[in-house]
C-alpha atoms as a PDB file:
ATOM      1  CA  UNK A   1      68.909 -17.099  51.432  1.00  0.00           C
ATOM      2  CA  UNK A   2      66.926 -20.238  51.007  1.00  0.00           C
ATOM      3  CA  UNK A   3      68.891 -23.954  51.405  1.00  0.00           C
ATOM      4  CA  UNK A   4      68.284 -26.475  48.513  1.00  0.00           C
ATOM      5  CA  UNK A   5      69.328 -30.234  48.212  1.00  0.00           C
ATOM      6  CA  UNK A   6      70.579 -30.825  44.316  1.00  0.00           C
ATOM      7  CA  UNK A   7      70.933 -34.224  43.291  1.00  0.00           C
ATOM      8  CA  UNK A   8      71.972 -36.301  40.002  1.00  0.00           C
ATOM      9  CA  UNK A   9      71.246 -39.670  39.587  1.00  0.00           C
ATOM     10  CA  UNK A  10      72.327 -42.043  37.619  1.00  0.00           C
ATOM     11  CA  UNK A  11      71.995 -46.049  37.312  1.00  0.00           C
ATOM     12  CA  UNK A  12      75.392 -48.122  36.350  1.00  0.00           C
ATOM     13  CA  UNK A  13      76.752 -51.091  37.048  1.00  0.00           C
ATOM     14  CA  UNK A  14      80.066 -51.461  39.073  1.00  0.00           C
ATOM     15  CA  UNK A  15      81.638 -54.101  41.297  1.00  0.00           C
ATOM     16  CA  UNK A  16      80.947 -51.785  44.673  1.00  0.00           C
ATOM     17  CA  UNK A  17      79.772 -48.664  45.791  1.00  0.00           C
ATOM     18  CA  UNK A  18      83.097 -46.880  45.405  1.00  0.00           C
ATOM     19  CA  UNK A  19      83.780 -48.033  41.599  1.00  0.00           C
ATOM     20  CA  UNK A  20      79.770 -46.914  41.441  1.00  0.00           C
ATOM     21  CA  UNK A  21      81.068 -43.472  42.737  1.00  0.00           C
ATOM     22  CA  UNK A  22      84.204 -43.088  41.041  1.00  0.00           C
ATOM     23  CA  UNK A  23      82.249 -43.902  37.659  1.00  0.00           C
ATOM     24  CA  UNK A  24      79.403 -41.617  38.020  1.00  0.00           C
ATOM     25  CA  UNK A  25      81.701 -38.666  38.864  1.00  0.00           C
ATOM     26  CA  UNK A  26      83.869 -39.620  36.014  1.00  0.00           C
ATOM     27  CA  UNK A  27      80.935 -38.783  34.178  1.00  0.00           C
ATOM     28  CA  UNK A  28      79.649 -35.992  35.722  1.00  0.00           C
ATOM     29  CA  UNK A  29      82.728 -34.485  35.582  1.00  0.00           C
ATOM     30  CA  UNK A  30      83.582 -35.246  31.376  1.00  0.00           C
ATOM     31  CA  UNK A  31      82.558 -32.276  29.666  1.00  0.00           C
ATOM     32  CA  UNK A  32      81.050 -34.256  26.819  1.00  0.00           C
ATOM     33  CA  UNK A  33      78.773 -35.277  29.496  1.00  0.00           C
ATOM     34  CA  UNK A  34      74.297 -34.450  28.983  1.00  0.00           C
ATOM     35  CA  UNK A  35      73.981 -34.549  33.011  1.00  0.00           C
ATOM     36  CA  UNK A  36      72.179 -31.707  32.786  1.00  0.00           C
ATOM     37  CA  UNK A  37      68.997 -32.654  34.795  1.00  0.00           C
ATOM     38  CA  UNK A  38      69.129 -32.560  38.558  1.00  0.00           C
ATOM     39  CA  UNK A  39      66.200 -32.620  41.484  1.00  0.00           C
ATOM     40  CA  UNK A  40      66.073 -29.904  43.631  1.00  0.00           C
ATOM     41  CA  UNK A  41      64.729 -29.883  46.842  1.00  0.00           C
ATOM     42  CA  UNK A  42      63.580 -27.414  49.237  1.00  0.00           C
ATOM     43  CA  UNK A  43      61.380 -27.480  52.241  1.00  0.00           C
ATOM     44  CA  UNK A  44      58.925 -26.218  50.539  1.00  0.00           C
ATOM     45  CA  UNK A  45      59.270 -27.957  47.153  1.00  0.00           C
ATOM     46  CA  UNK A  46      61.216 -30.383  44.644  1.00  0.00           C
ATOM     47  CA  UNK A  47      61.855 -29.429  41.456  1.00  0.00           C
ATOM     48  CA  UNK A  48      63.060 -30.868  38.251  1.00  0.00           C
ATOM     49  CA  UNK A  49      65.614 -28.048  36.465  1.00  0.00           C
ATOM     50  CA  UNK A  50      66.934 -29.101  32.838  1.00  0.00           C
ATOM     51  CA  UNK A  51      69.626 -26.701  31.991  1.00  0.00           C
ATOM     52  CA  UNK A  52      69.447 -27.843  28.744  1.00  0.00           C
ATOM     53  CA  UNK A  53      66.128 -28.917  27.650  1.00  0.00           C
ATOM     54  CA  UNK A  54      66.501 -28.502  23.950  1.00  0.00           C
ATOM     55  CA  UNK A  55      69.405 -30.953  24.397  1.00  0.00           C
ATOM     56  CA  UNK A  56      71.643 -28.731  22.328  1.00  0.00           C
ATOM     57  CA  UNK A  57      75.188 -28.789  24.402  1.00  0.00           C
ATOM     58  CA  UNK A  58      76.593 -32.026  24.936  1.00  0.00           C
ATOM     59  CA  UNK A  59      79.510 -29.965  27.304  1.00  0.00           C
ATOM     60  CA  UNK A  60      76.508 -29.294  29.842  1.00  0.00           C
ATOM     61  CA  UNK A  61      76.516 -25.433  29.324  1.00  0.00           C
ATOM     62  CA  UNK A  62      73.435 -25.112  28.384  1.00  0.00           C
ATOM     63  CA  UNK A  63      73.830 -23.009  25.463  1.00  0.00           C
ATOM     64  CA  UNK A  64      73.524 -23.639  21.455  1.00  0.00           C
ATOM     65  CA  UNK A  65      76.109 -25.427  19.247  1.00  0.00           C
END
């Protein structure tokens, strides 16, 4: 089974690297939360995946409301 690197990113302002942390999990994390689009490496490619590209779930599920 291939390996992949997934990544989220996110731009905030903090007062250091571990409030920058602690915040963008906090948001990852809320299930109100439209972090739905990650990068996703490979060796062999990267890859943009929107599990919800309609923006239709704000909980992240990807499906209708």
């Amino acid at each position: 089974m291939p390996e992949y690197e997934v990544s989220w990113t996110i731009e905030l302002e903090a007062p250091g690297p571990v409030e920058a942390a602690r915040a963008a999990l906090a948001i990852h994390r809320n299930p109100a939360s439209w972090a739905t689009v990650f990068t996703v490496r490979s060796d062999t490619e990267d890859v943009t995946v929107d599990l919800d590209p309609e923006h239709t779930d704000p909980s992240g599920h990807g499906t209708r409301t």
